[in-house]
PDB file of N, CA and C in Angstrom:
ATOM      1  N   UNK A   1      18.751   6.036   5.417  1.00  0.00           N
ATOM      2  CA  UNK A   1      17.738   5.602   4.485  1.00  0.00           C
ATOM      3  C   UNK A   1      18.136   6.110   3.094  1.00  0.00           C
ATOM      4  N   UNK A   2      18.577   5.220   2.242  1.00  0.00           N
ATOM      5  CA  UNK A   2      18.408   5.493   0.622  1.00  0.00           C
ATOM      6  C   UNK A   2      17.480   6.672   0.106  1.00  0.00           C
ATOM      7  N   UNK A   3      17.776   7.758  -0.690  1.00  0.00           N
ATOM      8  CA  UNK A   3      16.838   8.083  -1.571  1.00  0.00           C
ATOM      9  C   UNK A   3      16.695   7.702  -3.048  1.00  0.00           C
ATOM     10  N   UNK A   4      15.506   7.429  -2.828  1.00  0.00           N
ATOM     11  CA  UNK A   4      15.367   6.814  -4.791  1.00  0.00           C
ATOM     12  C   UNK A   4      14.396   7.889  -5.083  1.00  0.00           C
ATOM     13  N   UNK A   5      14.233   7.647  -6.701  1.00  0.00           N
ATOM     14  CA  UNK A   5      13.214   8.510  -7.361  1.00  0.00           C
ATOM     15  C   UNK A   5      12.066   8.087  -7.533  1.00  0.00           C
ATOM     16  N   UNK A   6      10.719   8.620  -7.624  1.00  0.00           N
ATOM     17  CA  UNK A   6       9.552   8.334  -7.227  1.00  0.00           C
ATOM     18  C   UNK A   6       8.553   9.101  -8.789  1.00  0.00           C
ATOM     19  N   UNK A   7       7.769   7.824  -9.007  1.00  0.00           N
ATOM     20  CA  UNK A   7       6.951   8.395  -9.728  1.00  0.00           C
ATOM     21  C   UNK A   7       5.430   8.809  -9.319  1.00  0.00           C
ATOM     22  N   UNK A   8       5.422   9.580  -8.356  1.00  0.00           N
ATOM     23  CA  UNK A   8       4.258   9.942  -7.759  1.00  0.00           C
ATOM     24  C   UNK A   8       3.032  10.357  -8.481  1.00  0.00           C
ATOM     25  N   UNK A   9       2.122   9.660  -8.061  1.00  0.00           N
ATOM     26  CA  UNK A   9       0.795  10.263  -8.585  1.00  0.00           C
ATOM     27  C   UNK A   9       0.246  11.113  -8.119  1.00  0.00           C
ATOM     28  N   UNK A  10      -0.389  12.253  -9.093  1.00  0.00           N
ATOM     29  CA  UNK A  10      -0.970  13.831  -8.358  1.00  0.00           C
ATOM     30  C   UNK A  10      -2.133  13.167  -7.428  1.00  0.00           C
ATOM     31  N   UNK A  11      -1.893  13.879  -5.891  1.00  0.00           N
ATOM     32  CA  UNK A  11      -2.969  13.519  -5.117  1.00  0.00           C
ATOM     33  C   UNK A  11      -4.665  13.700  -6.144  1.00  0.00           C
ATOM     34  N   UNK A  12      -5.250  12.946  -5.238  1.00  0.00           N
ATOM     35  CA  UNK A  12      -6.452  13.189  -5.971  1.00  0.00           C
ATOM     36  C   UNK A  12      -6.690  12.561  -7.038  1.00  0.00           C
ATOM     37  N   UNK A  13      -6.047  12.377  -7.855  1.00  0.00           N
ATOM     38  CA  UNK A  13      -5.806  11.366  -9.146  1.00  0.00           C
ATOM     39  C   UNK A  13      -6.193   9.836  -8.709  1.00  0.00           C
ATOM     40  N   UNK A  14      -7.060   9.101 -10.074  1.00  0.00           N
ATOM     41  CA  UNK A  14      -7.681   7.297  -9.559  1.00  0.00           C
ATOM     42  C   UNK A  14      -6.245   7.044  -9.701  1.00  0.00           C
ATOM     43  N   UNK A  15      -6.059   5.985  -8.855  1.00  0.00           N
ATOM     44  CA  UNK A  15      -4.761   5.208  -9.107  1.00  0.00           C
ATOM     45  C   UNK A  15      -4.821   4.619 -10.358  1.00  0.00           C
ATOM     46  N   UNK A  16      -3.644   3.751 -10.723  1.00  0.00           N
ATOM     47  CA  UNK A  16      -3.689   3.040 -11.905  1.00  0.00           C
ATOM     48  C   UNK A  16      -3.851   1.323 -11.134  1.00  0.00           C
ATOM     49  N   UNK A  17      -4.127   0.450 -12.050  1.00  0.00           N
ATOM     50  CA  UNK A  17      -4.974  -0.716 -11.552  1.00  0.00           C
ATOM     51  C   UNK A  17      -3.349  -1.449 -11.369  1.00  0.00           C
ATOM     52  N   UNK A  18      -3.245  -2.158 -10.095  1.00  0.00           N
ATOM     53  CA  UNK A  18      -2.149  -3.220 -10.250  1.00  0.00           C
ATOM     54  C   UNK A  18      -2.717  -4.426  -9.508  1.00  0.00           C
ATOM     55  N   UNK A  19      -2.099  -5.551  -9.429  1.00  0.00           N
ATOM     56  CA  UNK A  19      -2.402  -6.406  -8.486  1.00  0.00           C
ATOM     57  C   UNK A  19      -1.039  -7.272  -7.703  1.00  0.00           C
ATOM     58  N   UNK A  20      -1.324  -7.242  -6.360  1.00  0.00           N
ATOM     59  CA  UNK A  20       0.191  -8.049  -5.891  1.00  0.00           C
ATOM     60  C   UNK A  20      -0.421  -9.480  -4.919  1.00  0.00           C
ATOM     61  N   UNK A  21       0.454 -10.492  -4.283  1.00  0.00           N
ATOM     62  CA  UNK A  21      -0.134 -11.402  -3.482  1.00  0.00           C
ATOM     63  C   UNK A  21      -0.647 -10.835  -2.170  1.00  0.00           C
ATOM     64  N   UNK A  22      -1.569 -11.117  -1.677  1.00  0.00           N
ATOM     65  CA  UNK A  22      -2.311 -11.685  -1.013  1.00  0.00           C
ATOM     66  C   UNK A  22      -1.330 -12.124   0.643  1.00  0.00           C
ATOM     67  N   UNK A  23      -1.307 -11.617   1.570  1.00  0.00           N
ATOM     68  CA  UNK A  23       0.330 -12.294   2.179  1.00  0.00           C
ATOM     69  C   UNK A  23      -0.053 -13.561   2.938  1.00  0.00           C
ATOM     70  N   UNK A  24      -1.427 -14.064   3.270  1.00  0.00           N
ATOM     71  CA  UNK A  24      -1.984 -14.628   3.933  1.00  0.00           C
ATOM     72  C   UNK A  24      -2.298 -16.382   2.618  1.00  0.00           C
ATOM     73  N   UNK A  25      -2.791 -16.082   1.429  1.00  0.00           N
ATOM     74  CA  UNK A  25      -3.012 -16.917   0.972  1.00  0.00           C
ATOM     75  C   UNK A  25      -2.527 -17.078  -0.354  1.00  0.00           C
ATOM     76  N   UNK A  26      -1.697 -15.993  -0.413  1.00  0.00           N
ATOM     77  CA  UNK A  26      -1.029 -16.261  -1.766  1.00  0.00           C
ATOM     78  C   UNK A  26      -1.553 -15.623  -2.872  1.00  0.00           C
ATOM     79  N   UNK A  27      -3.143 -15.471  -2.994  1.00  0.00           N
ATOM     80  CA  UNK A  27      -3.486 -15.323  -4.228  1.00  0.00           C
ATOM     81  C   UNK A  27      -3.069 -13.987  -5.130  1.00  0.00           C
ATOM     82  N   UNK A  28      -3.498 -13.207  -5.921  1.00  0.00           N
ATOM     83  CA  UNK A  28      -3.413 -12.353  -6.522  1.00  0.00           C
ATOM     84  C   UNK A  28      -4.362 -11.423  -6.132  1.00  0.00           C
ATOM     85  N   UNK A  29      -4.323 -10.321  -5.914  1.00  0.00           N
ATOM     86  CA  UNK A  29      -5.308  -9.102  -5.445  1.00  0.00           C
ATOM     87  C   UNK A  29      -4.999  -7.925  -6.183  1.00  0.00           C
ATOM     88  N   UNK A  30      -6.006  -7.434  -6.769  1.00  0.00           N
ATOM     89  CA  UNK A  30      -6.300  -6.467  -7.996  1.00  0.00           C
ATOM     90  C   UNK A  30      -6.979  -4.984  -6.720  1.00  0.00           C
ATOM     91  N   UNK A  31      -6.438  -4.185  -7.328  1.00  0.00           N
ATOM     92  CA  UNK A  31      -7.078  -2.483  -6.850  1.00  0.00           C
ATOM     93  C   UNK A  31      -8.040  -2.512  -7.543  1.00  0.00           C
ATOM     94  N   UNK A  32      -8.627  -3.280  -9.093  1.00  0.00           N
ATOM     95  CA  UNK A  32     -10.021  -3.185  -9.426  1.00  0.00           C
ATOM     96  C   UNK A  32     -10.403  -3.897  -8.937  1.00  0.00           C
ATOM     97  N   UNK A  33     -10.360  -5.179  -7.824  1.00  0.00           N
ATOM     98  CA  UNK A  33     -11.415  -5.952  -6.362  1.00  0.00           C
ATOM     99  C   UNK A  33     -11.992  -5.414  -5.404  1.00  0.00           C
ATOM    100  N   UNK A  34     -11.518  -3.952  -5.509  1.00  0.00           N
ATOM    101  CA  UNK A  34     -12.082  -2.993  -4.588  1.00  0.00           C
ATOM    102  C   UNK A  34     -12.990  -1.922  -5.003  1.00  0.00           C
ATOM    103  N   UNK A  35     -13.272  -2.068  -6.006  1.00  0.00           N
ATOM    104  CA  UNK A  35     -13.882  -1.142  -7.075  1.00  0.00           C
ATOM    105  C   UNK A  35     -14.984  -0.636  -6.534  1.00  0.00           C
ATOM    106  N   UNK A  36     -15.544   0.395  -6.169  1.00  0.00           N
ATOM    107  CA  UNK A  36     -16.841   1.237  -5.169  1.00  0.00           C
ATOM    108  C   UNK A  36     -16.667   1.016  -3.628  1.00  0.00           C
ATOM    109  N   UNK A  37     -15.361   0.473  -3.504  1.00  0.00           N
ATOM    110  CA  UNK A  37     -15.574   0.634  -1.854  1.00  0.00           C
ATOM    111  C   UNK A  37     -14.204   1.489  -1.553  1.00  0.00           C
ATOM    112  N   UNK A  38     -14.774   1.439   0.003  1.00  0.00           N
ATOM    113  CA  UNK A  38     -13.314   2.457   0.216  1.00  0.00           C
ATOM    114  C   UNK A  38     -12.522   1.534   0.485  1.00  0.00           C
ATOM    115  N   UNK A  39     -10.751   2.216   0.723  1.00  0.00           N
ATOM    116  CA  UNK A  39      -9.390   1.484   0.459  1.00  0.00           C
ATOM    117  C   UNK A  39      -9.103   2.293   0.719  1.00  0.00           C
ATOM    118  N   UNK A  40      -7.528   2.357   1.764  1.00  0.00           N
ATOM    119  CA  UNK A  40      -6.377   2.574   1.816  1.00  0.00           C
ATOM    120  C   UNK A  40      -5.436   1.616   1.796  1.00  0.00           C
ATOM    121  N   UNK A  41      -4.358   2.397   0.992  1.00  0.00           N
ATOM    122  CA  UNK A  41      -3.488   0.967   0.708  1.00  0.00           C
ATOM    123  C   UNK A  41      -1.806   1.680   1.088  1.00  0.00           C
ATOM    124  N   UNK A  42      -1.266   1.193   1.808  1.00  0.00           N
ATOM    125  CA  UNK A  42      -0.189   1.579   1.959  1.00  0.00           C
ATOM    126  C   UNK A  42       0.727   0.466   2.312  1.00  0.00           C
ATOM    127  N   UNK A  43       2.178   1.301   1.090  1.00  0.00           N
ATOM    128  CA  UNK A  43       3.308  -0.053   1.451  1.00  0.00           C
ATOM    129  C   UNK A  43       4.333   0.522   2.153  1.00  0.00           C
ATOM    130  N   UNK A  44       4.761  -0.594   2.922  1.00  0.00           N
ATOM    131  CA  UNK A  44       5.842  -0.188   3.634  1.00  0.00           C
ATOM    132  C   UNK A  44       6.654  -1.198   4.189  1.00  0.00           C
ATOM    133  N   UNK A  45       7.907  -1.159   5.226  1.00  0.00           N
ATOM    134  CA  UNK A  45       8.820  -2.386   5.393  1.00  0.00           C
ATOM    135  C   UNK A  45       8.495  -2.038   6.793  1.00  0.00           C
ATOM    136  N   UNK A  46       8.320  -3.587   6.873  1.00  0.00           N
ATOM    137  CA  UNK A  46       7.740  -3.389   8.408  1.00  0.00           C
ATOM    138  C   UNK A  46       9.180  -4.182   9.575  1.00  0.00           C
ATOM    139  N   UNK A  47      10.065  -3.505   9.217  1.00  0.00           N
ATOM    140  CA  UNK A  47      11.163  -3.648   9.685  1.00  0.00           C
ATOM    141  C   UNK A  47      12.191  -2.009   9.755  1.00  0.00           C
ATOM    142  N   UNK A  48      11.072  -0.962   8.983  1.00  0.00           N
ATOM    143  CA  UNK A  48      11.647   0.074   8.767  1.00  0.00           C
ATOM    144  C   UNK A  48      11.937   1.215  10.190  1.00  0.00           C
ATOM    145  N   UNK A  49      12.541   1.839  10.990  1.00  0.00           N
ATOM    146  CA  UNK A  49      12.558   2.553  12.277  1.00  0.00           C
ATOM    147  C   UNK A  49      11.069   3.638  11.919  1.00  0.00           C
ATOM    148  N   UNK A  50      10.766   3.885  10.756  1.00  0.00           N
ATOM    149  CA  UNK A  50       9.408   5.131  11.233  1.00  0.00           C
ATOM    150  C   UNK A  50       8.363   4.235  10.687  1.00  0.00           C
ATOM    151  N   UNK A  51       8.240   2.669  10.393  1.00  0.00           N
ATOM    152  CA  UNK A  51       7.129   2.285  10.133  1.00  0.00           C
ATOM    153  C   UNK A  51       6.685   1.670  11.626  1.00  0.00           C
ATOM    154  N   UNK A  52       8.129   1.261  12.439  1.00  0.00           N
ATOM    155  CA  UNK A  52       8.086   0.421  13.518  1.00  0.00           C
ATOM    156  C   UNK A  52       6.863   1.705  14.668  1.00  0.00           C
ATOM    157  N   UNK A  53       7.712   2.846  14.601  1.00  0.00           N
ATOM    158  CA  UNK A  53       6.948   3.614  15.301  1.00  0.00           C
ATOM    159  C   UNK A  53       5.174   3.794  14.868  1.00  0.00           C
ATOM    160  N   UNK A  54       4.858   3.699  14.144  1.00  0.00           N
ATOM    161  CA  UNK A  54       3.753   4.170  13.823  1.00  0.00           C
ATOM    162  C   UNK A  54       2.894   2.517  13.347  1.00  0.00           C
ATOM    163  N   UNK A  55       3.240   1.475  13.811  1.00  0.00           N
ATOM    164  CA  UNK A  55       2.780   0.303  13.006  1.00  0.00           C
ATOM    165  C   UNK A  55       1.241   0.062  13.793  1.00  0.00           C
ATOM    166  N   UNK A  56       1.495   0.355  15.417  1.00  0.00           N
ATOM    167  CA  UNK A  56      -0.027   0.150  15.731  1.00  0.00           C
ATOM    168  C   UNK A  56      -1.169   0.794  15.782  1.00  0.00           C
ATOM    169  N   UNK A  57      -0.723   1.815  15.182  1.00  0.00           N
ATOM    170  CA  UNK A  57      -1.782   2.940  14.631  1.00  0.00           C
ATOM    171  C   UNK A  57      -2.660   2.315  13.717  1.00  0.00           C
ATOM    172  N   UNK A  58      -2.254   1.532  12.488  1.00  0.00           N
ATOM    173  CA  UNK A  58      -2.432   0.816  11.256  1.00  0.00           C
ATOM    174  C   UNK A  58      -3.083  -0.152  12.195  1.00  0.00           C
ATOM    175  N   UNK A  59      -3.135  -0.824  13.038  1.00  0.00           N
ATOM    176  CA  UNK A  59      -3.567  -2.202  13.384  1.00  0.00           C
ATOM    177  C   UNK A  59      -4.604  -1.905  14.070  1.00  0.00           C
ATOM    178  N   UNK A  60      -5.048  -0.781  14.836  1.00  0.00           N
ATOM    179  CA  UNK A  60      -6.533   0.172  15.156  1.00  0.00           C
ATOM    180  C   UNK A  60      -7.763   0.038  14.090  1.00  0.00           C
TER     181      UNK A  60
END
């Protein structure tokens, strides 16, 4: 696995607002569409060996 450099945000810290597609319909989806509710958002390659292990945890 590659290491790259990471601009991590201090835990605890609001995220900053982005928006990416939608994988189902395409559209655009904003982190401010979620605004007062809860969210977890996590990216990952779902082709990766430690995402494969842990993928049906996420689907619970």
């Amino acid at each position: 696995m590659a290491r790259t450099p990471s601009t991590m945000q201090e835990l605890g810290s609001p995220a900053p607002d982005f928006s990416l597609p939608e994988p189902l319909t395409g559209q655009q989806v904003s982190l401010a569409d979620f605004e007062g509710e809860p969210l977890l958002v996590v990216f990952m390659c779902n082709h990766c060996p430690y995402v494969l292990h842990i993928i049906d945890e996420f689907a619970a």
